[in-house]
Structures are given as structure tokens and as C-alpha cells.
N, C-alpha and C. Protein backbone atom coordinates (compact mmCIF):
# COMPACT_ATOMS: atom_id res chain seq x y z
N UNK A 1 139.95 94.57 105.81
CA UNK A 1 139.39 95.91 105.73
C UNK A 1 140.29 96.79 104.87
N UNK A 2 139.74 97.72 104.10
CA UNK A 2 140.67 98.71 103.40
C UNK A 2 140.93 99.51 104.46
N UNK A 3 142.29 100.08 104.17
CA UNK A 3 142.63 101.23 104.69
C UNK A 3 142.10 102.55 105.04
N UNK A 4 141.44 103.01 103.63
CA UNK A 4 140.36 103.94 104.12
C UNK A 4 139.56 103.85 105.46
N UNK A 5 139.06 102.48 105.36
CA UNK A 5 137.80 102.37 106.73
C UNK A 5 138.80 102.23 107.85
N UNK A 6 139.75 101.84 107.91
CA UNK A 6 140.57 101.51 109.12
C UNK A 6 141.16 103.46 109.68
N UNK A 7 141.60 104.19 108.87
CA UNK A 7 141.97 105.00 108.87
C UNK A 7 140.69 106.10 109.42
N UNK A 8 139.72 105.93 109.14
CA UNK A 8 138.45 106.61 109.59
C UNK A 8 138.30 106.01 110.49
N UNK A 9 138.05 104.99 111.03
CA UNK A 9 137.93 104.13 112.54
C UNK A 9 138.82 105.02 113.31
N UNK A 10 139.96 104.43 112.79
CA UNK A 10 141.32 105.51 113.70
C UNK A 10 140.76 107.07 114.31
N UNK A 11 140.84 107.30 113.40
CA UNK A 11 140.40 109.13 113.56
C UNK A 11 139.23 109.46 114.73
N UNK A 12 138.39 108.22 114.23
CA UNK A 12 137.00 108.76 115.42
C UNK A 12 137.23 108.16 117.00
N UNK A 13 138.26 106.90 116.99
CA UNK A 13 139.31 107.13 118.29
C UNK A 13 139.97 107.76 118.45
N UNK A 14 140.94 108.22 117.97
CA UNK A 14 141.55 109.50 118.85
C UNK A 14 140.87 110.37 118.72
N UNK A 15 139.80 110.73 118.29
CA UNK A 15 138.87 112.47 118.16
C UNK A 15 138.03 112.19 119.74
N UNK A 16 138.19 110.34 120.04
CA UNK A 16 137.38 110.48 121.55
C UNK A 16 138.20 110.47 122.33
N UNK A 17 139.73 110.07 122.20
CA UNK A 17 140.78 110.00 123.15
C UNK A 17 140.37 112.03 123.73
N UNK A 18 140.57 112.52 122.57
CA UNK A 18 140.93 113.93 122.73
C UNK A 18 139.76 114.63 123.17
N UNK A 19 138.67 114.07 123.22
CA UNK A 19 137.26 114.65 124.00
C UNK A 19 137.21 114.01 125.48
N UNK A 20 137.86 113.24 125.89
CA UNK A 20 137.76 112.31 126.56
C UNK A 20 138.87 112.97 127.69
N UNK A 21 139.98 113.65 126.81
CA UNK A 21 141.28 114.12 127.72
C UNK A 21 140.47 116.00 127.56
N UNK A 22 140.16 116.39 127.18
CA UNK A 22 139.35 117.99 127.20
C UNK A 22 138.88 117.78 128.39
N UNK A 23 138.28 116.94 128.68
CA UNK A 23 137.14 116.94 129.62
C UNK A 23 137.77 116.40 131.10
N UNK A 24 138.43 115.67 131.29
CA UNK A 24 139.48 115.43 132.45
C UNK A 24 140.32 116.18 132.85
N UNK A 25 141.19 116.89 131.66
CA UNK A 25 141.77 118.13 131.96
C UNK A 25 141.33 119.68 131.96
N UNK A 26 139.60 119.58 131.55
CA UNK A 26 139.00 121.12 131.92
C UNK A 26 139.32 121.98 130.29
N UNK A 27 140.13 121.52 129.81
CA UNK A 27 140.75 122.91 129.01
C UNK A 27 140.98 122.13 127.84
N UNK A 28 141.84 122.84 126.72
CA UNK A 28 142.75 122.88 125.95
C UNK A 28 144.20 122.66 126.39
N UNK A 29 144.63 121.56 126.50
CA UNK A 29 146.09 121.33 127.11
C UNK A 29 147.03 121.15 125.91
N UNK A 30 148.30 120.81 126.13
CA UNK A 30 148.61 119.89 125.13
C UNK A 30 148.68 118.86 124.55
N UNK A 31 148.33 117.46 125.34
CA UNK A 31 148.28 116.57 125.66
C UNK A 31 146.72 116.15 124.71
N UNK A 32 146.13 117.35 124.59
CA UNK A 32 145.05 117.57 124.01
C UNK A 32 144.80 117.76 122.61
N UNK A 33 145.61 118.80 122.78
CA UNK A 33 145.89 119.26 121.36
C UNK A 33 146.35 118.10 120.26
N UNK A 34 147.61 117.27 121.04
CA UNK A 34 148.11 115.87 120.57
C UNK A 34 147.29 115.79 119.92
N UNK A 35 146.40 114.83 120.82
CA UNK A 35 145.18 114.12 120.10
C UNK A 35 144.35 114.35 119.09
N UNK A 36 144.06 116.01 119.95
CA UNK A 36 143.52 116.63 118.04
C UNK A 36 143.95 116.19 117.13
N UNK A 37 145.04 116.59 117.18
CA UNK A 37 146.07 117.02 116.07
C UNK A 37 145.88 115.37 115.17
N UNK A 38 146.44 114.51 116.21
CA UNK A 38 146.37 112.90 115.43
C UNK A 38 145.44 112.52 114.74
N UNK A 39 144.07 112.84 115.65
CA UNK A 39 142.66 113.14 114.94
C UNK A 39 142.58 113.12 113.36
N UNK A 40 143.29 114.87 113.42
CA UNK A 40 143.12 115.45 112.07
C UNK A 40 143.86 114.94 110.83
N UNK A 41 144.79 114.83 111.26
CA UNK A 41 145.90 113.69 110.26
C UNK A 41 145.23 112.36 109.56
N UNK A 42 144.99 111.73 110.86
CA UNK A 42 144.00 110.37 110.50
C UNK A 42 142.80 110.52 109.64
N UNK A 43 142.03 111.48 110.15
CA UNK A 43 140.75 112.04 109.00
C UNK A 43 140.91 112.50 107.90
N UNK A 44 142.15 113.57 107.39
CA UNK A 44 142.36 113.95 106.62
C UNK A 44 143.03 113.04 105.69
N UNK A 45 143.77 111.98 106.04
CA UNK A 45 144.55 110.40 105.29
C UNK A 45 143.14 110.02 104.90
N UNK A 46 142.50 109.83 105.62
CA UNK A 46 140.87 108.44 105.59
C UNK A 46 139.67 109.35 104.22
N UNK A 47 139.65 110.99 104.46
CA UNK A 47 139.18 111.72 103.16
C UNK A 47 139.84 111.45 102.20
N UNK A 48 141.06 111.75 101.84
CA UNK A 48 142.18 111.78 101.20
C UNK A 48 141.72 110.31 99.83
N UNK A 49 142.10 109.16 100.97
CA UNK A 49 141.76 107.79 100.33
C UNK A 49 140.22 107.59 99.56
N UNK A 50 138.92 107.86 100.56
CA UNK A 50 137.69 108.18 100.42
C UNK A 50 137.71 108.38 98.72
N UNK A 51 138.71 109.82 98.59
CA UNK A 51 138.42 110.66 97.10
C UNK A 51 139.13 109.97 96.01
N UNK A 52 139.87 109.14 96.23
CA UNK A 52 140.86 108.39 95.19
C UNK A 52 140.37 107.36 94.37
């Protein structure tokens, strides 16, 4: 697999880790945010590649 697709795979797991922990923990935690955050990194690498 290229990286790109692996890197977009990635992203849309942790974007469920982090919907997955929202929703167990009620809120916006940090633990949460994490995940966002990893999310966004991963998606933004996986666009990044996408455009190259």
C-alpha cells in the first residue's frame, strides 16, 4: 500500500478513537483532544501526499 492510503486509513482511526473517547467521557477532555489532534496530523500528512 502507499503511504498516502495508509496514512488516511490512520487518520479515520484515530478520528474514531477520538469520537469513541468524546462519547465515554461526555465532553472535550484531553485525552480527547489527543486523539483529535493525532487525527489531524495524520489527515493533514495523507492530503499533503494526496497533492504531490
Amino acid at each position: 500500500m502507499h503511504a498516502r492510503v495508509v496514512f488516511a486509513v490512520l487518520a479515520l482511526a484515530f478520528l474514531a478513537a477520538a469520537a469513541v473517547r468524546l462519547l465515554r467521557d461526555g465532553g472535550l477532555r484531553p485525552a480527547s483532544k489527543t486523539w483529535l489532534l493525532v487525527a489531524a496530523l495524520f489527515g493533514a500528512t495523507s492530503a499533503w501526499l494526496w497533492l504531490q
